[in-house]
N, C-alpha and C. Protein backbone atom coordinates (compact mmCIF):
# COMPACT_ATOMS: atom_id res chain seq x y z
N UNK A 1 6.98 -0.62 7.50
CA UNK A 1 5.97 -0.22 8.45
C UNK A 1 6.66 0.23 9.73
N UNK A 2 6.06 0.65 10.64
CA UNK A 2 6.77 1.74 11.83
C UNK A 2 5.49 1.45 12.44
N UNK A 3 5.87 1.30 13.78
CA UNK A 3 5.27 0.77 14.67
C UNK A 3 5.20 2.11 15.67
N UNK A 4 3.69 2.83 16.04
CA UNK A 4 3.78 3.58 17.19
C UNK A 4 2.81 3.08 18.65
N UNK A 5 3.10 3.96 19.25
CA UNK A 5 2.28 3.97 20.42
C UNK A 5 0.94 4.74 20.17
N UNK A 6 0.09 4.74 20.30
CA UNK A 6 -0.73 5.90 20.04
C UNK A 6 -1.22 6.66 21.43
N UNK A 7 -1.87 7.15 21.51
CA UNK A 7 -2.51 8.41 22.82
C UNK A 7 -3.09 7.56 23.76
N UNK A 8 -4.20 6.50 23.05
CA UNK A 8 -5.45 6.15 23.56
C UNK A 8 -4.29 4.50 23.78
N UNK A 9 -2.97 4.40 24.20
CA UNK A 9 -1.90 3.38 24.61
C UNK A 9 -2.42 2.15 23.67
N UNK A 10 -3.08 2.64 22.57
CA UNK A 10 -2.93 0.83 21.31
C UNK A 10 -1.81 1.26 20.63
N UNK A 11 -0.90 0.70 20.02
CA UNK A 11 -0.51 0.14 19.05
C UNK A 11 -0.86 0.19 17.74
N UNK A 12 0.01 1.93 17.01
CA UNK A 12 -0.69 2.03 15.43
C UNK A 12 0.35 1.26 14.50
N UNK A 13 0.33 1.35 13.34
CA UNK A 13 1.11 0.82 12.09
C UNK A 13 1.15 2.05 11.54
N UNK A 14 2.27 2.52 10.59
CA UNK A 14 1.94 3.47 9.43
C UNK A 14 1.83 2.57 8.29
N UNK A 15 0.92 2.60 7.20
CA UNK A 15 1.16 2.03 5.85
C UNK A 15 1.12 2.99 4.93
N UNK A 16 1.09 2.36 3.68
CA UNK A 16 1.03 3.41 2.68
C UNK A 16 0.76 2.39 1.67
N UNK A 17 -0.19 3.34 0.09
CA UNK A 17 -0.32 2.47 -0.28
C UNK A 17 0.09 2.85 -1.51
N UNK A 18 0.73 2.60 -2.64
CA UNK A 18 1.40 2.97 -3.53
C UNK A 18 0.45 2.65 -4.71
N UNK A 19 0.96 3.69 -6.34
CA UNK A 19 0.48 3.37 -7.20
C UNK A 19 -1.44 3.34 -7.47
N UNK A 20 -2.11 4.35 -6.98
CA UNK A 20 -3.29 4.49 -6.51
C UNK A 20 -3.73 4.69 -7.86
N UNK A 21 -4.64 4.58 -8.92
CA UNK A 21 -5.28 5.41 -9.76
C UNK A 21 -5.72 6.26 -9.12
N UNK A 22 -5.39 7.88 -10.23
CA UNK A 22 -6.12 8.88 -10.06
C UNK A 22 -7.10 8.98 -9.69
N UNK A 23 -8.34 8.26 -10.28
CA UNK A 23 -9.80 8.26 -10.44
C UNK A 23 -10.41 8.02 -9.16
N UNK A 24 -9.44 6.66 -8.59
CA UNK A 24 -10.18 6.50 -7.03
C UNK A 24 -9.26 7.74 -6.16
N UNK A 25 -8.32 8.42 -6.42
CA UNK A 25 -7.87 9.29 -5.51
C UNK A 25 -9.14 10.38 -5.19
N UNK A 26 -9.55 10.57 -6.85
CA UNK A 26 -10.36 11.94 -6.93
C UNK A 26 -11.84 11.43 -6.12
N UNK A 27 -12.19 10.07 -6.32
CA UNK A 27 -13.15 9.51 -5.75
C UNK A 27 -12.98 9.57 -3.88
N UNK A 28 -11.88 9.16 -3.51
CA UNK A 28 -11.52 9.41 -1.83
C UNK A 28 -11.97 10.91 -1.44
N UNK A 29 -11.15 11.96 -2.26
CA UNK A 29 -11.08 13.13 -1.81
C UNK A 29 -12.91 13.94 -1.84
N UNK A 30 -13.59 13.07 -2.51
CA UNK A 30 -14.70 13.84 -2.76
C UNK A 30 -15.36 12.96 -1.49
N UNK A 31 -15.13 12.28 -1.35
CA UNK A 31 -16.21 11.06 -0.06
C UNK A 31 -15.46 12.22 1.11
N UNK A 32 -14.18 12.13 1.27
CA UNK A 32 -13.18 12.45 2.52
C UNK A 32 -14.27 13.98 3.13
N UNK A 33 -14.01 14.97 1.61
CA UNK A 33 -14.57 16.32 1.62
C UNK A 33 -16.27 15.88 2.37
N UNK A 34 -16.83 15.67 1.94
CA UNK A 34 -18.52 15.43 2.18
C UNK A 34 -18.30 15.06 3.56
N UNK A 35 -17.57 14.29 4.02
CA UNK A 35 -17.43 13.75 5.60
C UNK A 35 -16.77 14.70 6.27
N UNK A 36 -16.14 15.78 5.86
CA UNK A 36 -15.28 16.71 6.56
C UNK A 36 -13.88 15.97 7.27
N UNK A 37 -13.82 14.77 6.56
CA UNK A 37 -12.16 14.21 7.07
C UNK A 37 -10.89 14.56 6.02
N UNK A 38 -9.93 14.18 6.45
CA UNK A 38 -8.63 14.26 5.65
C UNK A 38 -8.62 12.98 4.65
N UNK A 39 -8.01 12.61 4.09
CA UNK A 39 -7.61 11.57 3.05
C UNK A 39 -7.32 10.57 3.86
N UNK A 40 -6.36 10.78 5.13
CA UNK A 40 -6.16 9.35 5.97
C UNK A 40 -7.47 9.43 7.08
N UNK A 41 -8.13 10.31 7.37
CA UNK A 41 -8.89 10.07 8.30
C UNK A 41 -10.25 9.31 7.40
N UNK A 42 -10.03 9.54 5.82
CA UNK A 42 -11.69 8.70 5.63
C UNK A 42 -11.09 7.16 4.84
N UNK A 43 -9.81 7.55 4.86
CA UNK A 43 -9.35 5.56 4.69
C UNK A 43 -9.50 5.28 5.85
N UNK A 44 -9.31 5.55 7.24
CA UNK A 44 -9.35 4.73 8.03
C UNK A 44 -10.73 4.49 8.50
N UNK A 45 -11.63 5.25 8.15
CA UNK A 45 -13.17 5.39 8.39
C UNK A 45 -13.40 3.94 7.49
N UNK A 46 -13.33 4.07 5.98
CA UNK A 46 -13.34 3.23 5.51
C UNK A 46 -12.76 1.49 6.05
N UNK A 47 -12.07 1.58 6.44
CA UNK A 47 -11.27 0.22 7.05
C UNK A 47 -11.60 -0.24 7.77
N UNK A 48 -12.33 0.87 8.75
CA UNK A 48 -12.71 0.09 10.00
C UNK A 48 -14.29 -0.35 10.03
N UNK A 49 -14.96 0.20 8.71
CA UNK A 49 -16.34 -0.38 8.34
C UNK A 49 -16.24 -1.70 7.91
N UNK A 50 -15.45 -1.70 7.05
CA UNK A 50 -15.53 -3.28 6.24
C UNK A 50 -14.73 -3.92 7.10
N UNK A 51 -14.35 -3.62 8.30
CA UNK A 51 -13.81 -4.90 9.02
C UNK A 51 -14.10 -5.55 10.24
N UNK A 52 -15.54 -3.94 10.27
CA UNK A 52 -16.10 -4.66 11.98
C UNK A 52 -16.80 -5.38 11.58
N UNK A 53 -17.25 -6.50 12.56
CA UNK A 53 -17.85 -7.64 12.40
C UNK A 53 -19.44 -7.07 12.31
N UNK A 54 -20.06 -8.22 11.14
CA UNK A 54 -21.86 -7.77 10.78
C UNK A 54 -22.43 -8.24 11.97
N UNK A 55 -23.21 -7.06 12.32
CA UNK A 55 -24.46 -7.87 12.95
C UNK A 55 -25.66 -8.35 12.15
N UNK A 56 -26.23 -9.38 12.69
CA UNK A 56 -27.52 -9.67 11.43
C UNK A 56 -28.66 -9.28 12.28
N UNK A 57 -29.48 -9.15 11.32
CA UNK A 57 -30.69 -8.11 11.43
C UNK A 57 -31.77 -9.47 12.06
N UNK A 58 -32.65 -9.08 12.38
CA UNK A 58 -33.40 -10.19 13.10
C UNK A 58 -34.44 -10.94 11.79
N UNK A 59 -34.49 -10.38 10.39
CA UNK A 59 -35.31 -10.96 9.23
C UNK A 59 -34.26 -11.70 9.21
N UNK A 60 -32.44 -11.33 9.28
CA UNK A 60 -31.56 -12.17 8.35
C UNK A 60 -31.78 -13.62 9.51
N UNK A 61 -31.94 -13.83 10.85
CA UNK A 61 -31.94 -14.57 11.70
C UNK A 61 -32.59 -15.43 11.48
N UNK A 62 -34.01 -14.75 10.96
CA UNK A 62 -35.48 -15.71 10.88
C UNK A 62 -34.92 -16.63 10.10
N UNK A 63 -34.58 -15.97 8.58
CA UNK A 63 -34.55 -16.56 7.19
C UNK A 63 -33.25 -17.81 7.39
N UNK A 64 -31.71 -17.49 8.48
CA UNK A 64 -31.19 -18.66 8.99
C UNK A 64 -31.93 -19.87 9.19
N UNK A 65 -32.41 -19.22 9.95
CA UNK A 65 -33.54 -20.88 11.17
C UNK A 65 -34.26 -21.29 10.38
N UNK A 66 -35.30 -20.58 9.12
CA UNK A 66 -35.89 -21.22 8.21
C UNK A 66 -35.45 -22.15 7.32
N UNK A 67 -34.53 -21.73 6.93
CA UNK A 67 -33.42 -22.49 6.19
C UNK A 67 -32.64 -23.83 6.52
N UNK A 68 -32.76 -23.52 7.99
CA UNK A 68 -31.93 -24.99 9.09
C UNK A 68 -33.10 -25.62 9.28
N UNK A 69 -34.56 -25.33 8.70
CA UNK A 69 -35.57 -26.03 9.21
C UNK A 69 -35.85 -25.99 10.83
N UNK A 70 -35.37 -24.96 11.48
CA UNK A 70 -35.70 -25.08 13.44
C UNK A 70 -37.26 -23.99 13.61
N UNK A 71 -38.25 -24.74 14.17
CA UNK A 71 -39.15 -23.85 14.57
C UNK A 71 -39.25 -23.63 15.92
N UNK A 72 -38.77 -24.17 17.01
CA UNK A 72 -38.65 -24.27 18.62
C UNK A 72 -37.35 -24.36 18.52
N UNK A 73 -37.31 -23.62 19.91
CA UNK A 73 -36.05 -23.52 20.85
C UNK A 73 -35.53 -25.21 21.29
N UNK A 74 -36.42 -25.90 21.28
CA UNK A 74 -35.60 -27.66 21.90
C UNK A 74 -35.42 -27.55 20.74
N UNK A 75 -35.68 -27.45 18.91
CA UNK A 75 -34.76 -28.23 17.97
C UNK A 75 -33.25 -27.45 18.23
N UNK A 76 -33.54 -25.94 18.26
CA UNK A 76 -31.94 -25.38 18.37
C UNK A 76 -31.08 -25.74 19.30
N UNK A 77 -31.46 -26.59 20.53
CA UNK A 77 -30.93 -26.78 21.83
C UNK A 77 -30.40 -27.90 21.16
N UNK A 78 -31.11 -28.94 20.66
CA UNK A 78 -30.33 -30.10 20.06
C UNK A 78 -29.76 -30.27 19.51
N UNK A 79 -29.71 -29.34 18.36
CA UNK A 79 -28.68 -29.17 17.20
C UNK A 79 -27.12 -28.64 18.03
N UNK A 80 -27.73 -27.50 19.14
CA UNK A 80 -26.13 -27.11 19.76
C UNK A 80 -25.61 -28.22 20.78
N UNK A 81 -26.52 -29.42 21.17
CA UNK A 81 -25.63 -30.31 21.76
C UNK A 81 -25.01 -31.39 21.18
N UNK A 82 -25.64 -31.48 20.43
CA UNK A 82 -25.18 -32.55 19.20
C UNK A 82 -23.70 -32.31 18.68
N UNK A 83 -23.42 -30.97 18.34
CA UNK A 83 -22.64 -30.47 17.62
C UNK A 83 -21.45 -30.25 18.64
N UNK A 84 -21.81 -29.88 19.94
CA UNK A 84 -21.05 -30.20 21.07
C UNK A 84 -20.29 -31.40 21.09
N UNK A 85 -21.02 -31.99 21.59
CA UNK A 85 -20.84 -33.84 21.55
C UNK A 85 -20.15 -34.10 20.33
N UNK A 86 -20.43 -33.87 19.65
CA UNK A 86 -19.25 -34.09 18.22
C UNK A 86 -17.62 -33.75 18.30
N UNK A 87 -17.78 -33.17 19.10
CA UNK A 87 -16.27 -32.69 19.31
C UNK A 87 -15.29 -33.31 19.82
């Protein structure tokens, strides 16, 4: 790996990834084409989807709290001091 500077002053890596099947190559190049990127510009598109952090949707939130049994704000307040205090 080789370590650069980049433009925007972060800190890139080069990698590479060896031994690819064909099939997903031909599969990249057809996603890459449709997006109008290069081969490294839609891996890195790709990379940086599956690695930013999820936000949850406000059903996925509900269905949390339903699940923890909390219907008011004092049970969630208690549960986060409790869990505090545990520490």
């Amino acid at each position: 790996m080789e370590l650069k500077i980049g433009a925007e002053n972060m800190a890139t890596v080069d990698l590479s990834i060896k031994k690819v099947p064909e099939r997903l190559v031909a599969q990249l190049r057809r996603r890459a084409a449709a997006h109008h990127r290069s081969l490294q510009g839609e891996l890195l598109s790709i990379l940086e989807e599956v690695l930013r952090p999820k936000r949850a949707t406000i059903s996925e939130v509900r269905e949390r709290l339903a699940k923890l049994g909390i219907r008011t704000t004092g049970q969630s307040t208690k549960m986060i001091r409790e869990e505090r205090d545990a520490r």
